[in-house]
C-alpha atoms as a PDB file:
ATOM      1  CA  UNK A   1     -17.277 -18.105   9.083  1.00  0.00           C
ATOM      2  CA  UNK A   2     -19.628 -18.697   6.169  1.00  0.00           C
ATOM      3  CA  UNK A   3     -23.311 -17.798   6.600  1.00  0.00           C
ATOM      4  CA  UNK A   4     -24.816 -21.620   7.193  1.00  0.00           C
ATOM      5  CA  UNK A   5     -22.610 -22.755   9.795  1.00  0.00           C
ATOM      6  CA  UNK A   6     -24.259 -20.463  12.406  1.00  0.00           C
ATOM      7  CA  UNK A   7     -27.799 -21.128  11.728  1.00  0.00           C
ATOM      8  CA  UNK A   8     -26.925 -24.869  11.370  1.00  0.00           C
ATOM      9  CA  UNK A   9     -25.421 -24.540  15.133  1.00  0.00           C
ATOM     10  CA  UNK A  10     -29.011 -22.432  16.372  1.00  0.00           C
ATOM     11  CA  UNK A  11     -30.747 -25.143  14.981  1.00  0.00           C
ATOM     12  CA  UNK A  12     -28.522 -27.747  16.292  1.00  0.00           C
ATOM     13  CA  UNK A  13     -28.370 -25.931  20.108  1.00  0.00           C
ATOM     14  CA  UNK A  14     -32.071 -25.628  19.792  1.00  0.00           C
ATOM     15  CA  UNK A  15     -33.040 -28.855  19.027  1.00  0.00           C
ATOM     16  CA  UNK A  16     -30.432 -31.399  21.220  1.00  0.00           C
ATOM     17  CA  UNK A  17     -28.362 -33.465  19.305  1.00  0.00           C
ATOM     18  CA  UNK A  18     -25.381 -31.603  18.957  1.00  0.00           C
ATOM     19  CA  UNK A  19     -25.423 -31.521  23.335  1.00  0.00           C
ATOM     20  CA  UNK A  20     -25.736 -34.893  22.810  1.00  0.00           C
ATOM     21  CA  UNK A  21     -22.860 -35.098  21.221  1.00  0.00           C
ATOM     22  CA  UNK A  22     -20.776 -32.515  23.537  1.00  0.00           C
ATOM     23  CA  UNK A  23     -22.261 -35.084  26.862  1.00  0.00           C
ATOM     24  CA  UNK A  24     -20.007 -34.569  29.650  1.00  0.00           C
ATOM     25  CA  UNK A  25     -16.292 -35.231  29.961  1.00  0.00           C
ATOM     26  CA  UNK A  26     -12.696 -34.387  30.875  1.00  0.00           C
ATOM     27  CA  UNK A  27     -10.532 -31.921  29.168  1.00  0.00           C
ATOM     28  CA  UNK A  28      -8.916 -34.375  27.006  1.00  0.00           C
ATOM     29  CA  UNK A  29     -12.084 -36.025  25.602  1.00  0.00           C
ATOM     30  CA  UNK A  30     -13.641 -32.918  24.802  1.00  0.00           C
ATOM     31  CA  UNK A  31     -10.531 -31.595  22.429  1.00  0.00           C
ATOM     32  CA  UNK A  32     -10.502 -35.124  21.067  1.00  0.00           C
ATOM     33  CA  UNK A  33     -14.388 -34.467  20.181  1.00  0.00           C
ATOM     34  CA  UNK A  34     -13.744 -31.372  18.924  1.00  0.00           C
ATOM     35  CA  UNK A  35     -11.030 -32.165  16.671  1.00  0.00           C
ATOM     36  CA  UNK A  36     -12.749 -34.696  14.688  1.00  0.00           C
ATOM     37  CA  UNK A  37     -15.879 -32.043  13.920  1.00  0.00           C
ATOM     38  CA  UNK A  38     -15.304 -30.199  10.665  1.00  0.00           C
ATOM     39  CA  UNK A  39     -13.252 -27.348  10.508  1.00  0.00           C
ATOM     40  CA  UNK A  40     -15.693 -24.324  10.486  1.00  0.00           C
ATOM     41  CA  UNK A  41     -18.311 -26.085  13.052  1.00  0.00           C
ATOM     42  CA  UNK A  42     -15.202 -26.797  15.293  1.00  0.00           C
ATOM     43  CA  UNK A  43     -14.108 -22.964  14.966  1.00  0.00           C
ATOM     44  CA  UNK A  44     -17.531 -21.674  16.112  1.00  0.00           C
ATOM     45  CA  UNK A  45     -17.237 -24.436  19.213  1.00  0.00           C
ATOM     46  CA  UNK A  46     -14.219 -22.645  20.072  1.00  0.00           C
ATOM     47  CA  UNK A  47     -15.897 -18.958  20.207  1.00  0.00           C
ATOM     48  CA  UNK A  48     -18.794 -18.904  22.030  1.00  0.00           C
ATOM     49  CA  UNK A  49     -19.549 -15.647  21.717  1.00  0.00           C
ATOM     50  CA  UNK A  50     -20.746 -15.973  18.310  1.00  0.00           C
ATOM     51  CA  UNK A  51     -23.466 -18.865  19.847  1.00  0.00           C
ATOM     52  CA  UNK A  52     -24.215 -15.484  22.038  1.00  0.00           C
ATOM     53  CA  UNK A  53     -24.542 -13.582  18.906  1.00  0.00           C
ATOM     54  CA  UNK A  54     -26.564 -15.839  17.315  1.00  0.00           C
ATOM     55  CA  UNK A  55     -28.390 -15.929  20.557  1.00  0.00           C
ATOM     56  CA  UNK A  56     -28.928 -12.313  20.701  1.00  0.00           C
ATOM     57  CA  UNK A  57     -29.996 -11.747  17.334  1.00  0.00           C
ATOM     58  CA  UNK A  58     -32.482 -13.765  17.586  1.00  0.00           C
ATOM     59  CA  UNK A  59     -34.264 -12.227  20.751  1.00  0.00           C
ATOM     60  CA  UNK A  60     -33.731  -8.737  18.720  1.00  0.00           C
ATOM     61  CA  UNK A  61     -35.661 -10.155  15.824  1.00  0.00           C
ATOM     62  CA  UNK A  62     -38.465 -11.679  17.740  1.00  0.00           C
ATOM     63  CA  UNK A  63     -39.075 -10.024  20.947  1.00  0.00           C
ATOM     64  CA  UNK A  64     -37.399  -6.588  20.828  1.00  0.00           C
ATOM     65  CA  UNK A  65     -39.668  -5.379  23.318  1.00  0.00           C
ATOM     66  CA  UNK A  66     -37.720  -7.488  26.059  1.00  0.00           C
ATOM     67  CA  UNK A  67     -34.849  -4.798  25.540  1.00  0.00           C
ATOM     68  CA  UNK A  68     -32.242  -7.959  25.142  1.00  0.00           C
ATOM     69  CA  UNK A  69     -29.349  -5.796  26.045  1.00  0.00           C
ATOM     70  CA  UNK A  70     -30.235  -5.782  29.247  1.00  0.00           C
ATOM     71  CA  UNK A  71     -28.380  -8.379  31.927  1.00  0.00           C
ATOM     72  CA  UNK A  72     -28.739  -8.831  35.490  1.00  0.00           C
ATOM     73  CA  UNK A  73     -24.657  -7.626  36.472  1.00  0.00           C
ATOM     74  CA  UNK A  74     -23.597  -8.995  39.438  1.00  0.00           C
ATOM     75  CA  UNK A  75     -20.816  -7.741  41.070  1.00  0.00           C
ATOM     76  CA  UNK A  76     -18.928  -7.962  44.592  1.00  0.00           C
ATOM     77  CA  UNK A  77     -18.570  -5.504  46.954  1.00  0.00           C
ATOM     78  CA  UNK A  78     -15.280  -4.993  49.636  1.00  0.00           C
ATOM     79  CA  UNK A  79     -17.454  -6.833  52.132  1.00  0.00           C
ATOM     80  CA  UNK A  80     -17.441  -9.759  49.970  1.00  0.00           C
ATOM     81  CA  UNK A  81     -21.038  -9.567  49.644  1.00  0.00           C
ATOM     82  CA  UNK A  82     -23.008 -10.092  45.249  1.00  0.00           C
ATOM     83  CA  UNK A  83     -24.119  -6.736  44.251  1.00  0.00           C
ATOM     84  CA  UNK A  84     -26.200  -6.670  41.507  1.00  0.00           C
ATOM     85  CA  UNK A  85     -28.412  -4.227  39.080  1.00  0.00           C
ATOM     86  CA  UNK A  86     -29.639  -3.968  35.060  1.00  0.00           C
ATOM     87  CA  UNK A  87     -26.741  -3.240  32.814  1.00  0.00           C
ATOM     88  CA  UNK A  88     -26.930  -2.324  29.253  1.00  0.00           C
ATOM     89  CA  UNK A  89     -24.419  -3.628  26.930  1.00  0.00           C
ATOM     90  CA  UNK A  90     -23.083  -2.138  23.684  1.00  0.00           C
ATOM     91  CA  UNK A  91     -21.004  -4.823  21.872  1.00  0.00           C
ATOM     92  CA  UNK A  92     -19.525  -8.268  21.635  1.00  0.00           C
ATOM     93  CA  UNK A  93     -16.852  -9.640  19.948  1.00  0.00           C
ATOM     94  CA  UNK A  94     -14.237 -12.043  20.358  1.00  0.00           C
ATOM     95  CA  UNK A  95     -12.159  -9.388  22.835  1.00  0.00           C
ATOM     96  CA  UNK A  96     -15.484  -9.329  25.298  1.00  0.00           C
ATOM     97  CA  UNK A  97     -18.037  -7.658  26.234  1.00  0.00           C
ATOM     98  CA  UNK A  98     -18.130  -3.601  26.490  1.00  0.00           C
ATOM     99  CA  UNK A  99     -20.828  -2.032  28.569  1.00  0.00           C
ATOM    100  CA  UNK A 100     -20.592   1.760  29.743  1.00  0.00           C
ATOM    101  CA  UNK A 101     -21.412   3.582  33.322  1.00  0.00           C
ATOM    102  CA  UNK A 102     -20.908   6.303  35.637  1.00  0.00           C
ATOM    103  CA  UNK A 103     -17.054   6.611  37.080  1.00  0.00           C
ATOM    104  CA  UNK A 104     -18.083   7.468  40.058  1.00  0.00           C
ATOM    105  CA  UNK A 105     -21.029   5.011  40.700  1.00  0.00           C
ATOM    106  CA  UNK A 106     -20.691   2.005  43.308  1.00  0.00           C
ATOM    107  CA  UNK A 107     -20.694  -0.271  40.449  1.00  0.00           C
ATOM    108  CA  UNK A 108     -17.598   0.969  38.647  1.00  0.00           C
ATOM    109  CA  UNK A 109     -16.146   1.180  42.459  1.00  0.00           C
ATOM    110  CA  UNK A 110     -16.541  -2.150  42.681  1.00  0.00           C
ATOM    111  CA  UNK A 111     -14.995  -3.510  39.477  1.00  0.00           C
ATOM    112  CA  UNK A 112     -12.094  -1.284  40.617  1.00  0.00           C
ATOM    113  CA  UNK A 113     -11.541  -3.069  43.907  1.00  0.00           C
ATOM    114  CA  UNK A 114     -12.665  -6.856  42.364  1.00  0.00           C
ATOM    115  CA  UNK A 115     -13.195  -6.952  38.801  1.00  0.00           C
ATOM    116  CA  UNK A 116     -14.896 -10.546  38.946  1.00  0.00           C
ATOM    117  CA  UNK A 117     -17.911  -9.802  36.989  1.00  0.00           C
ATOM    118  CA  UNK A 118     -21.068 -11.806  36.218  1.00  0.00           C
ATOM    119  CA  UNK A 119     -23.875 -11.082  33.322  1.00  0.00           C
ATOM    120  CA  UNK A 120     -27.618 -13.300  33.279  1.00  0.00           C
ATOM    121  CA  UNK A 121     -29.449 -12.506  30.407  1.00  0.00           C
ATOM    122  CA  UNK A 122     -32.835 -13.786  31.258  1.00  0.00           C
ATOM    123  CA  UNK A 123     -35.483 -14.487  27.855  1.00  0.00           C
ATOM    124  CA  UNK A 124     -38.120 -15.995  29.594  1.00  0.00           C
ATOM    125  CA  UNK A 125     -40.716 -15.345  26.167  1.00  0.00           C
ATOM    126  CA  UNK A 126     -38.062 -17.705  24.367  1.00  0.00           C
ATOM    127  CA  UNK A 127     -37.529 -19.921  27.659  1.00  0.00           C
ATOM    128  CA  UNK A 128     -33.708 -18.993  26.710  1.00  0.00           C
ATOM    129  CA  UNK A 129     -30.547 -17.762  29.233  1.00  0.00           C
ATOM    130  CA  UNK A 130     -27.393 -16.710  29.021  1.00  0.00           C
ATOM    131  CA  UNK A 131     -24.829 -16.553  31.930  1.00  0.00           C
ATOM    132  CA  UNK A 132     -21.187 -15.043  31.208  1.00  0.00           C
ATOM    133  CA  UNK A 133     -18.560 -14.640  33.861  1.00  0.00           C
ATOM    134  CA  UNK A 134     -15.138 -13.341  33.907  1.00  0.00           C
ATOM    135  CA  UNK A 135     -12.700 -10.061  34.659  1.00  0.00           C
ATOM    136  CA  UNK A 136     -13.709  -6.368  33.597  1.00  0.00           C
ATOM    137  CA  UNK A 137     -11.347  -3.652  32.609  1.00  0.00           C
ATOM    138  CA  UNK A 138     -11.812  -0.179  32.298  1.00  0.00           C
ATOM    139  CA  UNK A 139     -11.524   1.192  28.416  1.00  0.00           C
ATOM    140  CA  UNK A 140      -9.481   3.908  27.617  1.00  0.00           C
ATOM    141  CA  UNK A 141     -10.706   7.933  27.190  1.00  0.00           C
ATOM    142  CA  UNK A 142     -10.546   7.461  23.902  1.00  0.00           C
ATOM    143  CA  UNK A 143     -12.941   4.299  22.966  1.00  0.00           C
ATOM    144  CA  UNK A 144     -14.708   5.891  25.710  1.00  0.00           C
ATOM    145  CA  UNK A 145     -15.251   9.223  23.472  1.00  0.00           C
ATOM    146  CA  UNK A 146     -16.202   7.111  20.242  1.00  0.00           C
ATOM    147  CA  UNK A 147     -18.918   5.144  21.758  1.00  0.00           C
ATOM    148  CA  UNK A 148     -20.319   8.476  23.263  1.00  0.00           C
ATOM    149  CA  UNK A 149     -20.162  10.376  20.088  1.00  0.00           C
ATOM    150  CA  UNK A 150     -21.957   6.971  18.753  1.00  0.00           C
ATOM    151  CA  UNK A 151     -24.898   7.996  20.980  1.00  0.00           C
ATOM    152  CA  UNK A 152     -27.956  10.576  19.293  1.00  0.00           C
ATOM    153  CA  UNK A 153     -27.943  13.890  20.321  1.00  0.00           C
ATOM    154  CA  UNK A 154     -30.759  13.687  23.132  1.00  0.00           C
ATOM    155  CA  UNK A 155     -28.531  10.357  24.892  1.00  0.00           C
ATOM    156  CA  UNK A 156     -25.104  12.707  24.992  1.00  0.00           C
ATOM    157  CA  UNK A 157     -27.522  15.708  26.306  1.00  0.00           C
ATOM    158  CA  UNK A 158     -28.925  13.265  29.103  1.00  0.00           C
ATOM    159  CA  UNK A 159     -25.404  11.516  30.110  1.00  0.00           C
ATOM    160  CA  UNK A 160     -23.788  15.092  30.109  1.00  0.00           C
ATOM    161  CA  UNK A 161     -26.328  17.161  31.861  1.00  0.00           C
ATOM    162  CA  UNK A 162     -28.963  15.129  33.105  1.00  0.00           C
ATOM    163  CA  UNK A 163     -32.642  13.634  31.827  1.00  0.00           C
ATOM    164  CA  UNK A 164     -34.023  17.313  32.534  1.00  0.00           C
ATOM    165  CA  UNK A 165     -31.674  18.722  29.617  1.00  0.00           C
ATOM    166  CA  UNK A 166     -32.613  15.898  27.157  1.00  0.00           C
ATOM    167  CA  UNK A 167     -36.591  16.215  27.642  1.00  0.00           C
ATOM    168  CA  UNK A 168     -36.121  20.094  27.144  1.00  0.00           C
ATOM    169  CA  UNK A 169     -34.216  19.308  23.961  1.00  0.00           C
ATOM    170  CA  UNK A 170     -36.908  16.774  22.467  1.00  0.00           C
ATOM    171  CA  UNK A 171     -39.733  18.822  23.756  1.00  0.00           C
ATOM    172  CA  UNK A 172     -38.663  21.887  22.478  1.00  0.00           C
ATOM    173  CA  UNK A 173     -39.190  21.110  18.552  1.00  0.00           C
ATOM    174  CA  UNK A 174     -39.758  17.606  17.219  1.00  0.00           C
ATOM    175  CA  UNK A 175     -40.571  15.085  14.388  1.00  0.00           C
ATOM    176  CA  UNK A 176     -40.419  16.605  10.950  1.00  0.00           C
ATOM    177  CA  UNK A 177     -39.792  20.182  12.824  1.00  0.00           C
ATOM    178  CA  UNK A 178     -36.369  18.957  14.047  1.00  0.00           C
ATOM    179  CA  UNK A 179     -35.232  17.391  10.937  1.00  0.00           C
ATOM    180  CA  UNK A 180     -36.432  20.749   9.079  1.00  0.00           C
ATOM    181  CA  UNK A 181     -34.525  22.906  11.629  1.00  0.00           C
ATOM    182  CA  UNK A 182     -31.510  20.961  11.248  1.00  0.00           C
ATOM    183  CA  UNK A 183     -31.702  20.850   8.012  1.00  0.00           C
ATOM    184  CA  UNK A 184     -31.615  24.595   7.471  1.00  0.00           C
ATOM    185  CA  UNK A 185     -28.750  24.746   9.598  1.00  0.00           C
ATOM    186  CA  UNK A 186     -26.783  22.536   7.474  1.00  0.00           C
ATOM    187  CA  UNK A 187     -27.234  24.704   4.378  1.00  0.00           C
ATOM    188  CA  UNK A 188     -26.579  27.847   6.181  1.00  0.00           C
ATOM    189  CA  UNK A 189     -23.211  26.236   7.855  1.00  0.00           C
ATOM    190  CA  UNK A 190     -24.537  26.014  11.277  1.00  0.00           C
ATOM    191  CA  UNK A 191     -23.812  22.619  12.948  1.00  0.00           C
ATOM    192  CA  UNK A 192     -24.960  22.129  16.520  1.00  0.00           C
ATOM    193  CA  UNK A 193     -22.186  22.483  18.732  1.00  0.00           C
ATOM    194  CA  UNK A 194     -20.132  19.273  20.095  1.00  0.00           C
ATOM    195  CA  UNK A 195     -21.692  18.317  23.128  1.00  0.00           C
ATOM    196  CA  UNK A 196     -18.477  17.432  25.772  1.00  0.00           C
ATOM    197  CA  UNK A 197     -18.353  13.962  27.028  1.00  0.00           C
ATOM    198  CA  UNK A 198     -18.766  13.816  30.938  1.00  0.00           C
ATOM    199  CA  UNK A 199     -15.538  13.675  32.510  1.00  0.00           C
ATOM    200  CA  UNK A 200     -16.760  10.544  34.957  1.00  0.00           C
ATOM    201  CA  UNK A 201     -18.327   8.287  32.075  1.00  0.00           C
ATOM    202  CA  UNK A 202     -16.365   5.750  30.764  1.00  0.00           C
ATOM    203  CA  UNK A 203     -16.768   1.748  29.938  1.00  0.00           C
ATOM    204  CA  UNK A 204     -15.496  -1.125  30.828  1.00  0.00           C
ATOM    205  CA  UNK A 205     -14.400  -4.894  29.012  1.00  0.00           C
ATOM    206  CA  UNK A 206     -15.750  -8.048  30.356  1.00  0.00           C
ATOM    207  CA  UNK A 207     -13.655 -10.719  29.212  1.00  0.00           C
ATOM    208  CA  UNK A 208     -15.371 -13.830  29.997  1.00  0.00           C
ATOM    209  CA  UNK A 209     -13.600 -17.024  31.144  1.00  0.00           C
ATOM    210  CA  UNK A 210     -17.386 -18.689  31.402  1.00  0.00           C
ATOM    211  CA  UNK A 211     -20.423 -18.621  29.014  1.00  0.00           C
ATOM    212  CA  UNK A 212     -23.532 -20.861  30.165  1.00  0.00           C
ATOM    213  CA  UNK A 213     -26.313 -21.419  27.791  1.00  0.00           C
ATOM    214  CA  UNK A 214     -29.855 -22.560  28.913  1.00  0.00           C
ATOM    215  CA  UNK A 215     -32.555 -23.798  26.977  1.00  0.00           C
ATOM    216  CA  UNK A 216     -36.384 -24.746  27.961  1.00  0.00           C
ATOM    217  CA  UNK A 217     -38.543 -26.640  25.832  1.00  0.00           C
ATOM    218  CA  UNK A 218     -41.008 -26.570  28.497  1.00  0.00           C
ATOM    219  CA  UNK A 219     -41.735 -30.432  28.251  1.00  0.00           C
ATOM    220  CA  UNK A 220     -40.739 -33.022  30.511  1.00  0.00           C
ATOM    221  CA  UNK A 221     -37.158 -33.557  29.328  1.00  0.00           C
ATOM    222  CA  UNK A 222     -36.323 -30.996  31.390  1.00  0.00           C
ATOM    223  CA  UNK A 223     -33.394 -27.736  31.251  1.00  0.00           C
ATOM    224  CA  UNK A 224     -30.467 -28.388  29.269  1.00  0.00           C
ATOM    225  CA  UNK A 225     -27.277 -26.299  29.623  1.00  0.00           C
ATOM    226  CA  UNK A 226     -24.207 -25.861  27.870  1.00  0.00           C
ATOM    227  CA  UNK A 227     -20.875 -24.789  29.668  1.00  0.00           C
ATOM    228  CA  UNK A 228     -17.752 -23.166  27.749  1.00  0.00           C
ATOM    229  CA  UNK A 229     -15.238 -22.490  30.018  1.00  0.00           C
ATOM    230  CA  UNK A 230     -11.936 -21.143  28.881  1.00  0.00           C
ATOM    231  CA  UNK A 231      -8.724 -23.504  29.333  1.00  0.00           C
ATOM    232  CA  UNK A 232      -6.027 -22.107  31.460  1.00  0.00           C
ATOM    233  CA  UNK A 233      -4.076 -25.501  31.408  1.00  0.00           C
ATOM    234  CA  UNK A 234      -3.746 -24.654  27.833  1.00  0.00           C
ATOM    235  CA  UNK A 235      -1.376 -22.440  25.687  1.00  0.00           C
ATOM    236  CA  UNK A 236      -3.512 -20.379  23.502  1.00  0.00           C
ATOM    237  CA  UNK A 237      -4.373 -21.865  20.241  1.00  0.00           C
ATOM    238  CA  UNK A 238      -2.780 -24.974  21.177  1.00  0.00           C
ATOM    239  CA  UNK A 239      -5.684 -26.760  19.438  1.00  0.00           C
ATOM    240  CA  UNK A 240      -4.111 -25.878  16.415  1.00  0.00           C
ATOM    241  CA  UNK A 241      -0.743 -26.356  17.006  1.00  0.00           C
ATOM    242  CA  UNK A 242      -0.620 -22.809  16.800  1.00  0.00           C
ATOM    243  CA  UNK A 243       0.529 -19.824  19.753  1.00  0.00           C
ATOM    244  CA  UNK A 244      -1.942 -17.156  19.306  1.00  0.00           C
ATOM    245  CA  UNK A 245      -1.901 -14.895  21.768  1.00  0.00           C
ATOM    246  CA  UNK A 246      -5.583 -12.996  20.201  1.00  0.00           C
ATOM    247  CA  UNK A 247      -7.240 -16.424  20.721  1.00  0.00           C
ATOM    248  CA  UNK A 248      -8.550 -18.597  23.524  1.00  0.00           C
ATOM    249  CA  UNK A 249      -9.173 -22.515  23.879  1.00  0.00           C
ATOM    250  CA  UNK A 250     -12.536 -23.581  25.552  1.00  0.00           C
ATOM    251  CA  UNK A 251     -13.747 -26.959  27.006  1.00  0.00           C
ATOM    252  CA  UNK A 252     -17.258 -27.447  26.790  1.00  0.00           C
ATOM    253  CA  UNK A 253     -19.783 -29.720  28.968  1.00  0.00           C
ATOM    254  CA  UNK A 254     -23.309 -30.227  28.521  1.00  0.00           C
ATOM    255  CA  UNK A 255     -26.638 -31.280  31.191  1.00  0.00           C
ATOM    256  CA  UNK A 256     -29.977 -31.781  31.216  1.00  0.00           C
ATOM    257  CA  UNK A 257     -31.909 -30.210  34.957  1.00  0.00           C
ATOM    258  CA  UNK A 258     -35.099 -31.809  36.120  1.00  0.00           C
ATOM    259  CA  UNK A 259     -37.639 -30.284  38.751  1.00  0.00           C
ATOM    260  CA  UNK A 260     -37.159 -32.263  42.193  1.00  0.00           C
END
């Protein structure tokens, strides 16, 4: 993926034409479409999670303060009924999404029993949205391990033992006292000890079958959304002529809401 093609397709998402020219239509028309676009635009049409990137990015860069991590996750409970709370995730790629909880909470119950999962990101500042559906899985021990040794000291402290034991540890020495401290340690061979990763934290995959992108100019041409949905009628990589069993095939349909 060279470095213009994705600022190209921002502009393009941002400014209409290229939903214009993914309008409705069956599953035939739209890999018809897609197979007359050049190579590398037609390659980022077929992973939408580098739109989300792109998406993300740019939220990070303008509005950090909106903590753009953050999604509404819905979930479903063995009553059948949506569940849903704030969820932090911690990457994206082309395998999914990868987000991290409590074992034991109701919301890793839940993905246990139905692992159906919905995300909304919600960027009102940038009149911007971002729904992805699809099936979570839990990660093993061990990614579990390296994302938790990824963490700074005072996130470990809080996840093992609790927000008490991570205040006490910032409040005890700080700033240019903690880097000092630590710093004498080093050169005297003393490195804090390894703090252990809670037995009942772990994460979990989202691998989405659905991403829905909404944009708001806040004129009168109203809401316009974008739909990837992954093909299931489809061998993988078919598009290409290719079986690839590390890559997916997407249709795509496009809309425009008005207020009633």
């Amino acid at each position: 993926m060279t470095s213009v093609v994705l600022p190209k397709l921002w502009e393009s998402l941002s400014s209409g034409p290229f939903l214009c020219r993914l309008r409705q239509g069956s599953l035939s028309s739209g890999l018809r479409r897609a197979s007359t676009l050049p190579r590398e635009e037609r390659k980022t049409i077929e992973e939408p999670y580098l739109i989300f990137l792109q998406w993300l990015s740019a939220v990070q860069h303008q509005v950090p303060q909106l903590r753009p991590r953050l999604a509404c996750m819905a979930t479903v409970d063995k009553a059948g009924e949506p569940v849903t709370r704030l969820t932090k995730i911690e990457a994206v790629n082309s395998s999914g999404i990868t987000f991290y909880t409590n074992l034991g909470s109701r919301q890793a119950g839940e993905i246990s029993s139905n692992p159906h999962v919905s995300l909304h990101f919600n960027w009102a500042p940038l009149m911007r949205s971002v729904r992805i559906a699809g099936t979570a899985r839990q990660l093993s021990a061990e990614q579990a391990l390296h994302q938790f040794h990824k963490y700074p000291r005072h996130v470990q402290l809080c996840l093992a033992y609790g927000p008490q034991a991570s205040q006490a540890s910032t409040s005890r020495i700080s700033g240019v006292l903690q880097w000092l401290a630590e710093r004498m340690g080093s050169l005297f061979g003393q490195q804090p000890s390894d703090i252990p990763m809670p037995a009942n934290w772990g994460g979990f995959l989202l691998t989405p079958c659905l991403y829905e992108f909404g944009m708001d100019n806040g004129g009168p041409n109203g809401r316009k959304r974008m739909r990837f949905r992954r093909c299931l009628t489809m061998p993988r990589g078919a598009r290409d002529k290719n079986i690839n069993g590390e890559r997916h095939d997407w249709v795509y349909d496009s809309c425009v809401e008005h207020d009633s």
